[in-house]
Protein backbone atom coordinates (compact mmCIF):
# COMPACT_ATOMS: atom_id res chain seq x y z
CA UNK A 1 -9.09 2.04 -44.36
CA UNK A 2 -5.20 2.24 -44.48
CA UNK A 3 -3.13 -0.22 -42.42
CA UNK A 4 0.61 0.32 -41.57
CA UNK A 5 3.17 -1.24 -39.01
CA UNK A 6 5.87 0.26 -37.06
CA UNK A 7 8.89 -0.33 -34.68
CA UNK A 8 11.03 1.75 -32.48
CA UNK A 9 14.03 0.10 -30.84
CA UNK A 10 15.01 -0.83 -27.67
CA UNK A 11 17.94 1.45 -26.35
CA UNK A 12 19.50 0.22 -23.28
CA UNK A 13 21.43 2.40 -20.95
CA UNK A 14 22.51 2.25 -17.54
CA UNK A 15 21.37 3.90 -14.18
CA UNK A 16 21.39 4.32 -10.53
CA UNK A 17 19.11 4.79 -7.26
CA UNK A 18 19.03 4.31 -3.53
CA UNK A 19 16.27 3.01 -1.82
CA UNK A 20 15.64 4.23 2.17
CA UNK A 21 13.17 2.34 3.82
CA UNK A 22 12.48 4.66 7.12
CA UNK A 23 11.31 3.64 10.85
CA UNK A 24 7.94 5.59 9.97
CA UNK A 25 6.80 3.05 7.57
CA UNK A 26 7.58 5.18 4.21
CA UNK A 27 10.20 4.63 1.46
CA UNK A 28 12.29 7.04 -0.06
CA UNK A 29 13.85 6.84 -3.79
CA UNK A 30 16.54 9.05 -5.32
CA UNK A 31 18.28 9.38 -8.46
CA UNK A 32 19.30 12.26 -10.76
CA UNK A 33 17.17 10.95 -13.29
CA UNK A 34 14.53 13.68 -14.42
CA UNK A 35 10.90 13.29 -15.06
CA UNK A 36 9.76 15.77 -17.72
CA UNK A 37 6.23 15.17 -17.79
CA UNK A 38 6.75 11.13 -18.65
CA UNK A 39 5.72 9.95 -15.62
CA UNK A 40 8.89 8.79 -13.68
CA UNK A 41 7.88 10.04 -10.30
CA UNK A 42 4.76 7.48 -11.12
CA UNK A 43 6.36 4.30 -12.19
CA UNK A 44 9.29 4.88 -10.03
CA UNK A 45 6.91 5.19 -6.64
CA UNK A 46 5.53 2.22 -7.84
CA UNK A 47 7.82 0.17 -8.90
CA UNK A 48 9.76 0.46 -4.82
CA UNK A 49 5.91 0.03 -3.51
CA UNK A 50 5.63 -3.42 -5.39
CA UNK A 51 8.91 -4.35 -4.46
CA UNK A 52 8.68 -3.43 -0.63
CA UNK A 53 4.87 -4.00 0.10
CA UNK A 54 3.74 -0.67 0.68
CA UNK A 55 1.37 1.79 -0.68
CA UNK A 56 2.70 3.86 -3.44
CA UNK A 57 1.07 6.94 -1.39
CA UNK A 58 4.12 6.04 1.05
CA UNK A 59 6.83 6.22 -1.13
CA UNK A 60 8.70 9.45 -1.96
CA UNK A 61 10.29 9.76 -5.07
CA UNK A 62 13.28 12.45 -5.56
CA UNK A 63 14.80 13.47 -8.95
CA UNK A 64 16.86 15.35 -10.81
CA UNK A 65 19.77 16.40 -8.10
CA UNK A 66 23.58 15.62 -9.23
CA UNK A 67 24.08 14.77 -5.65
CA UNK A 68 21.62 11.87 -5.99
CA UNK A 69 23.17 8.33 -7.93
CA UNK A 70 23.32 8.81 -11.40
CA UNK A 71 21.68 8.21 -14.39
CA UNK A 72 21.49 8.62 -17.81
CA UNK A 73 19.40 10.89 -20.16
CA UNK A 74 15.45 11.05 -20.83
CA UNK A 75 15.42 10.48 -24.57
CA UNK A 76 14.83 7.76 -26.72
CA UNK A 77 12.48 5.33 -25.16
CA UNK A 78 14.85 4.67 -22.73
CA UNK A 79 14.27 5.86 -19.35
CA UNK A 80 11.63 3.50 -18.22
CA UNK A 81 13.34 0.37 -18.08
CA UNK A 82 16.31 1.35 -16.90
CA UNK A 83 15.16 3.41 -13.42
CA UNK A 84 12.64 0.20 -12.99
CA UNK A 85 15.73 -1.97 -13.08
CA UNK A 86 17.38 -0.06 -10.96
CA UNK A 87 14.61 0.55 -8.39
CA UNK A 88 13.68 -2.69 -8.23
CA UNK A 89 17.21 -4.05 -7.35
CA UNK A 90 17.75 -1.65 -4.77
CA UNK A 91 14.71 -2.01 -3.07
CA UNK A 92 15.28 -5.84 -3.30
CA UNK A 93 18.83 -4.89 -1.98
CA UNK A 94 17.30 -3.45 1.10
CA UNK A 95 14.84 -5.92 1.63
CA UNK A 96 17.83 -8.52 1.86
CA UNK A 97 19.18 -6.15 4.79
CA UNK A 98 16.29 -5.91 6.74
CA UNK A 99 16.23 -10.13 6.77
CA UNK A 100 19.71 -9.58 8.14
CA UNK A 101 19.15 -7.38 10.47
CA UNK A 102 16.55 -9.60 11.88
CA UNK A 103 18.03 -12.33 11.92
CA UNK A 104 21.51 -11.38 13.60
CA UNK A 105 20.33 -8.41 15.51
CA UNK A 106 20.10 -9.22 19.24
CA UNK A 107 17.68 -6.68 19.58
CA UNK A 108 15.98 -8.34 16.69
CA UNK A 109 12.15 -9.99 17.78
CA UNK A 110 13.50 -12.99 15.58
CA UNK A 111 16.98 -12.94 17.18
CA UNK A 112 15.57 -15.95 19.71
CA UNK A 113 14.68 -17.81 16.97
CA UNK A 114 18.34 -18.93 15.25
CA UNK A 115 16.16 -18.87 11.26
CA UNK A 116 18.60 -19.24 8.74
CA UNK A 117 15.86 -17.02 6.76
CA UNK A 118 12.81 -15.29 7.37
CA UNK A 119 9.64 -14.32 5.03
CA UNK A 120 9.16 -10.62 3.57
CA UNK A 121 6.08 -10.19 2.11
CA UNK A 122 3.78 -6.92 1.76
CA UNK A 123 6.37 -5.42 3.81
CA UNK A 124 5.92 -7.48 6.56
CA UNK A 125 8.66 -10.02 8.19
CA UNK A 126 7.68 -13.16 10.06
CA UNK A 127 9.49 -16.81 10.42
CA UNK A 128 9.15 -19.19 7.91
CA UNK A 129 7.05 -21.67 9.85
CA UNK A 130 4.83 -19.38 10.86
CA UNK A 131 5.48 -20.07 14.30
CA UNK A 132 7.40 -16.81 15.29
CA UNK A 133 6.96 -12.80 15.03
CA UNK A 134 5.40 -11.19 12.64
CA UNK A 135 6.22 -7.59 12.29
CA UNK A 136 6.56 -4.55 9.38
CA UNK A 137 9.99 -3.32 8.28
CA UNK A 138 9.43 -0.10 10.13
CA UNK A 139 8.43 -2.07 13.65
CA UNK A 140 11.97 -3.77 13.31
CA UNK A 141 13.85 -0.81 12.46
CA UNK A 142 12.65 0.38 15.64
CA UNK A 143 13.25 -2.41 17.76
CA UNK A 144 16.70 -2.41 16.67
CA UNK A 145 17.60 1.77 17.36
CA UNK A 146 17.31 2.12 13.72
CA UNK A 147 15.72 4.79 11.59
CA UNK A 148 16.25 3.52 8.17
CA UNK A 149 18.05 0.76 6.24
CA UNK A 150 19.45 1.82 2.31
CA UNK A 151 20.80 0.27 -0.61
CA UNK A 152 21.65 1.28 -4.01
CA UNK A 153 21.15 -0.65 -6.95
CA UNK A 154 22.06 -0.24 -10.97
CA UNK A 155 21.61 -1.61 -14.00
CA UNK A 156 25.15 -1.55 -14.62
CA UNK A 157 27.14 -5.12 -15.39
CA UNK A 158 28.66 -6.43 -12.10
CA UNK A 159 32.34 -6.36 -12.83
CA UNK A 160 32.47 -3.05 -14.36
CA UNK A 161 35.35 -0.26 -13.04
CA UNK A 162 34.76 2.78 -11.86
CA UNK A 163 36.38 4.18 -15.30
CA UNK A 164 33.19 2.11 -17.08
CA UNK A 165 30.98 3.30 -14.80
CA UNK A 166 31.84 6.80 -15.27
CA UNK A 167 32.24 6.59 -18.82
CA UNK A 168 28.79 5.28 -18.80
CA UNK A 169 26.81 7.91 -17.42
CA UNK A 170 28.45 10.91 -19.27
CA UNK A 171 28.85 9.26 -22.89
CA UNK A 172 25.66 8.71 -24.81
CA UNK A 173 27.57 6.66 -27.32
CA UNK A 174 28.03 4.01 -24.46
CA UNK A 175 24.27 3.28 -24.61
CA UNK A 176 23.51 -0.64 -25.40
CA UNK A 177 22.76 -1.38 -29.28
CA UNK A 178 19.40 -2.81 -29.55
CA UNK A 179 20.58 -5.38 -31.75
CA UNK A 180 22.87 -7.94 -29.21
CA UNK A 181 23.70 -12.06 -29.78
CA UNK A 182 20.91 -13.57 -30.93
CA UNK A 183 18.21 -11.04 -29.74
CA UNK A 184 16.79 -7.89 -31.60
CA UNK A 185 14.84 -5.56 -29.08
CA UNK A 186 12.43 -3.57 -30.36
CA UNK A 187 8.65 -2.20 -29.69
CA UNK A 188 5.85 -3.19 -31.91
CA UNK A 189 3.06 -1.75 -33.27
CA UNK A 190 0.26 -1.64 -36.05
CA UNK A 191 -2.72 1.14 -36.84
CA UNK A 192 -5.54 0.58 -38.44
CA UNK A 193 -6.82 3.66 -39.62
CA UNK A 194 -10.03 5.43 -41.00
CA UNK A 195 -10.28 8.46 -43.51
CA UNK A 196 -13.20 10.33 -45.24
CA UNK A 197 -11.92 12.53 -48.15
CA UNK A 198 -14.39 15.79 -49.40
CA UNK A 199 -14.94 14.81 -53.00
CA UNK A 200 -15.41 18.49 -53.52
CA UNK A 201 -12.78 20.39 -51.84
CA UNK A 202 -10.34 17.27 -51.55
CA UNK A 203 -10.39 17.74 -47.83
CA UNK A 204 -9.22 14.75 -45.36
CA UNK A 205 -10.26 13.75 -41.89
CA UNK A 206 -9.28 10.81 -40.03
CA UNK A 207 -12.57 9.24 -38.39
CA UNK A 208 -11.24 6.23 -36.88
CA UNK A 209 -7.96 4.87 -35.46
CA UNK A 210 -7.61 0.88 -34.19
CA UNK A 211 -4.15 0.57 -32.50
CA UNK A 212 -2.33 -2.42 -31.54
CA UNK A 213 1.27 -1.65 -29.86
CA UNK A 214 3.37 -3.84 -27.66
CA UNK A 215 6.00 -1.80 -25.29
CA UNK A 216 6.28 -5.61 -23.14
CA UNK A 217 5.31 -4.64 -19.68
CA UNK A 218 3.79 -1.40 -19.00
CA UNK A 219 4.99 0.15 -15.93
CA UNK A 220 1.72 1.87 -15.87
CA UNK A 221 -1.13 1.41 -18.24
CA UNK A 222 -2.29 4.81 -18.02
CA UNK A 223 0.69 6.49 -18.55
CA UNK A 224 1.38 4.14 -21.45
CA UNK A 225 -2.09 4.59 -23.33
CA UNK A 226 -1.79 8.42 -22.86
CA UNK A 227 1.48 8.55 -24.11
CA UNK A 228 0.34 6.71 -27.35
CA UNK A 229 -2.33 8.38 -27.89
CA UNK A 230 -0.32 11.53 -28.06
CA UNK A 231 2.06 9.61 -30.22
CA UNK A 232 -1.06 8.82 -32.42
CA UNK A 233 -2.31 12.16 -32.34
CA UNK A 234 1.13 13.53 -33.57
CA UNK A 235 1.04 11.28 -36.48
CA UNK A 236 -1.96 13.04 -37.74
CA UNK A 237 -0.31 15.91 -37.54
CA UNK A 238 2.30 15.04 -39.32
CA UNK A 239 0.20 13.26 -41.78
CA UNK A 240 -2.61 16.17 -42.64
CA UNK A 241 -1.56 19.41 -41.09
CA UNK A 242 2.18 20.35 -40.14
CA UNK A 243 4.42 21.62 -42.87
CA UNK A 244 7.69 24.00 -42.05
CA UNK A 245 7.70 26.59 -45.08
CA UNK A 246 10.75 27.94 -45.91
CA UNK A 247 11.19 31.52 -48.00
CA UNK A 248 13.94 29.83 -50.70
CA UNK A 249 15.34 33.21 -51.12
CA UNK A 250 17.46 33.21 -48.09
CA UNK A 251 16.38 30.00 -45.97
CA UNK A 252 13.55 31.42 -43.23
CA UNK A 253 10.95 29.98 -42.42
CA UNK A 254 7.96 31.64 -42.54
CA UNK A 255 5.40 30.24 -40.83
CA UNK A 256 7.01 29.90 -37.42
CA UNK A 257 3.99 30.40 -35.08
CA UNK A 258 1.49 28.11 -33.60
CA UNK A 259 -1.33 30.92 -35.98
CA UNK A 260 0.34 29.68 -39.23
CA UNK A 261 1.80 26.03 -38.26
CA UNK A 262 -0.96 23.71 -38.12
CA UNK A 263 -1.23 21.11 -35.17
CA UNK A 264 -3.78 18.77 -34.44
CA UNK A 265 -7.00 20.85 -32.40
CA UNK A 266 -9.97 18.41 -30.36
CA UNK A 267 -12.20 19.25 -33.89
CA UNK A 268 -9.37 16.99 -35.86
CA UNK A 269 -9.21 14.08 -33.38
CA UNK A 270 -11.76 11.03 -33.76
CA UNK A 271 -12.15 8.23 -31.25
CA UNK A 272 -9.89 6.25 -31.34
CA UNK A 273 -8.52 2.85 -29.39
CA UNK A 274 -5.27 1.57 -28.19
CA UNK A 275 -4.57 -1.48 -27.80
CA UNK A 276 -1.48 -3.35 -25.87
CA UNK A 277 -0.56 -6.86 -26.78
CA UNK A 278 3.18 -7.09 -25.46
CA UNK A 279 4.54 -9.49 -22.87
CA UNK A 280 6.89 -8.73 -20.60
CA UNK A 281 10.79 -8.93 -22.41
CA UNK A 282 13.38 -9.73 -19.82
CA UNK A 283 16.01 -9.13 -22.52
CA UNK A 284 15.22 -5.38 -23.15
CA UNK A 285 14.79 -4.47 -19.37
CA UNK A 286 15.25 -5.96 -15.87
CA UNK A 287 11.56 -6.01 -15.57
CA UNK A 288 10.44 -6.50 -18.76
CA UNK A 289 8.84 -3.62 -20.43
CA UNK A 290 10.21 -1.48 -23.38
CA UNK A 291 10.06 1.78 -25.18
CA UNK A 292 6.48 3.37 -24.85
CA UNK A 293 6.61 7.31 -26.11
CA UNK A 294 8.21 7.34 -29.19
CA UNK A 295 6.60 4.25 -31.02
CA UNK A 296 3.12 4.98 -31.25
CA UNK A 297 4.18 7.93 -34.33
CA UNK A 298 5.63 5.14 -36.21
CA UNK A 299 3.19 3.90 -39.24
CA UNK A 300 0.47 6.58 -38.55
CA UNK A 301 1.37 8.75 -41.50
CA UNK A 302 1.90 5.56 -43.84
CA UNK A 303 -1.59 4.25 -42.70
CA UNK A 304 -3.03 7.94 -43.36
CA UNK A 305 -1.53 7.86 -46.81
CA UNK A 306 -2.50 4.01 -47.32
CA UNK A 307 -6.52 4.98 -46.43
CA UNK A 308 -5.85 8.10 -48.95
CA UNK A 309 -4.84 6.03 -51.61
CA UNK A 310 -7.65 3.64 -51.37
CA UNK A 311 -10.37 6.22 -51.23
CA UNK A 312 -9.07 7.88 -54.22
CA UNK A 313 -6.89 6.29 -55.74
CA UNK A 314 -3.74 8.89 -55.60
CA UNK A 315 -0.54 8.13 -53.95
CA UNK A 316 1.14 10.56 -52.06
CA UNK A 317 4.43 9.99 -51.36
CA UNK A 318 5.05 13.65 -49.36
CA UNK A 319 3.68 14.85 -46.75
CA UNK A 320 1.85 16.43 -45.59
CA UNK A 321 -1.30 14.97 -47.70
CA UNK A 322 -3.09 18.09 -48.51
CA UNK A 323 -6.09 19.04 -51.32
CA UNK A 324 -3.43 20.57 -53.62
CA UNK A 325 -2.34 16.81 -53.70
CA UNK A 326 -5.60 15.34 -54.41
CA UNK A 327 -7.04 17.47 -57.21
């Protein structure tokens, strides 16, 4: 066994996204945000379902038009929590004008009823006491003429120009340090990890991974354990198998095909289990949850080399760990 621990931090950036909650019961979502296989259509559907009280099956999430509010780039961990943030205040945002509408709407079934505020739940509006209407969104939107209420929301900080705002969303450089007062954000995690070396040929396979990782709240769980398992399988790769060789006489690399650059196949993978012990952070995201597809690489190779060294008794300091290394 090898054990290693690793970190990846938190970095914070800002973003945008409007919110449409229509007279036919579904809920639209836009921002120019991208999903590149990540799974931001997924968290982002559900994240405005949670928040409005419908069925993520009702929600319609578009991306990746400049037209649509902006947002800052996929990379580093970062995504996530900052389209959650935003998602979740705008959805809140329109929420809040739906109670107003009800409320001071003389169309309104509440109108007769003079509430100072009114109950949204599972997205649903009825009186406080119980003793009134109770409706959906979409029945009051068309009660009152209306085929949709909207509001944007952003992770930005309230009294920021439009200079700031700008500047925010087209300099990467203007991305929040993890590292802030007297809080360090970062993701967590530690492997546990299983080798067998060939006494013989000096061969190594990895035969068992234990994972424990904390990303605070996951958005989705399945997203999150497939992501670091991929993250886990890439460290394996990067521990036993993938190495760039480079012809020294003029710089090339030589083996730059998927026949002669070795990545991890099904026959290299073992079982393995992921495990997440975070809590939800409110000081890394609006809802809580942190950085899930880059941390799970950290510490794989060192736990790798760590089982190595304990089986026989070499350390290998380069990687990757191959039988030229061992004998």
């Amino acid at each position: 066994w090898g054990v290693a621990a690793g970190t990846y931090p938190v970095r914070r950036a800002y973003g945008e996204a409007i919110v449409r909650i229509l007279a036919d019961g579904s809920v639209e979502v836009e921002s120019s945000s991208i999903d590149m296989g990540q799974g931001t259509y997924t968290i982002l559907a559900q994240t405005a379902a949670e928040t409005v009280g419908v069925r993520a099956d009702d929600v319609v999430v578009k991306l990746g038009d400049s037209r649509f509010p902006r947002a800052g780039v996929t990379g580093g961990s970062r995504l996530a929590g900052v389209m959650t943030g935003a998602v979740y205040k705008a959805a809140s945002s329109a929420l809040d004008q739906s109670v107003g509408l009800a409320i001071s709407d003389p169309r309104s079934p509440f109108h007769a009823l003079q509430a100072n505020t009114l109950v949204v739940a599972n997205g649903r509006i009825a009186s406080p006491r119980g003793d009134g209407p109770d409706v959906s969104i979409a029945e009051l939107l068309k009660s009152v003429g209306r085929d949709h209420i909207e509001a944007t929301g952003d992770t930005m900080p309230e009294n920021s120009t439009p200079e700031e705002r700008y500047k925010n969303y087209t300099t990467i450089a203007m991305a929040l340090p993890h590292t802030e007062g007297d809080y360090s954000r970062h993701s967590w995690c530690a492997h546990f990890i299983e080798v067998r070396v060939d006494e013989d040929f000096g061969t190594v396979r990895v035969s068992r991974v234990v994972s424990a990782l904390d990303s605070g709240r996951l958005y989705n769980p399945k997203l999150a354990e497939s992501q670091w398992k991929g993250g886990i399988i890439m460290g394996i790769g990067q521990a036993l198998l993938e190495e760039g060789i480079v012809d020294r006489r003029h710089g090339r690399i030589v083996n730059d095909n998927l026949a002669d650059y070795l990545v991890p196949t099904n026959a290299d993978i073992p079982d393995f289990e992921v495990i997440s012990v975070g809590i939800p952070d409110l000081h890394s995201s609006v809802l809580g949850g942190k950085g899930v597809g880059e941390l799970a690489i950290v510490g794989v190779a060192p736990a790798i080399a760590n089982a190595v060294f304990h089986a026989t008794g070499k350390r290998v300091r380069d990687l990757p760990i191959t039988l030229e290394k061992l004998i």
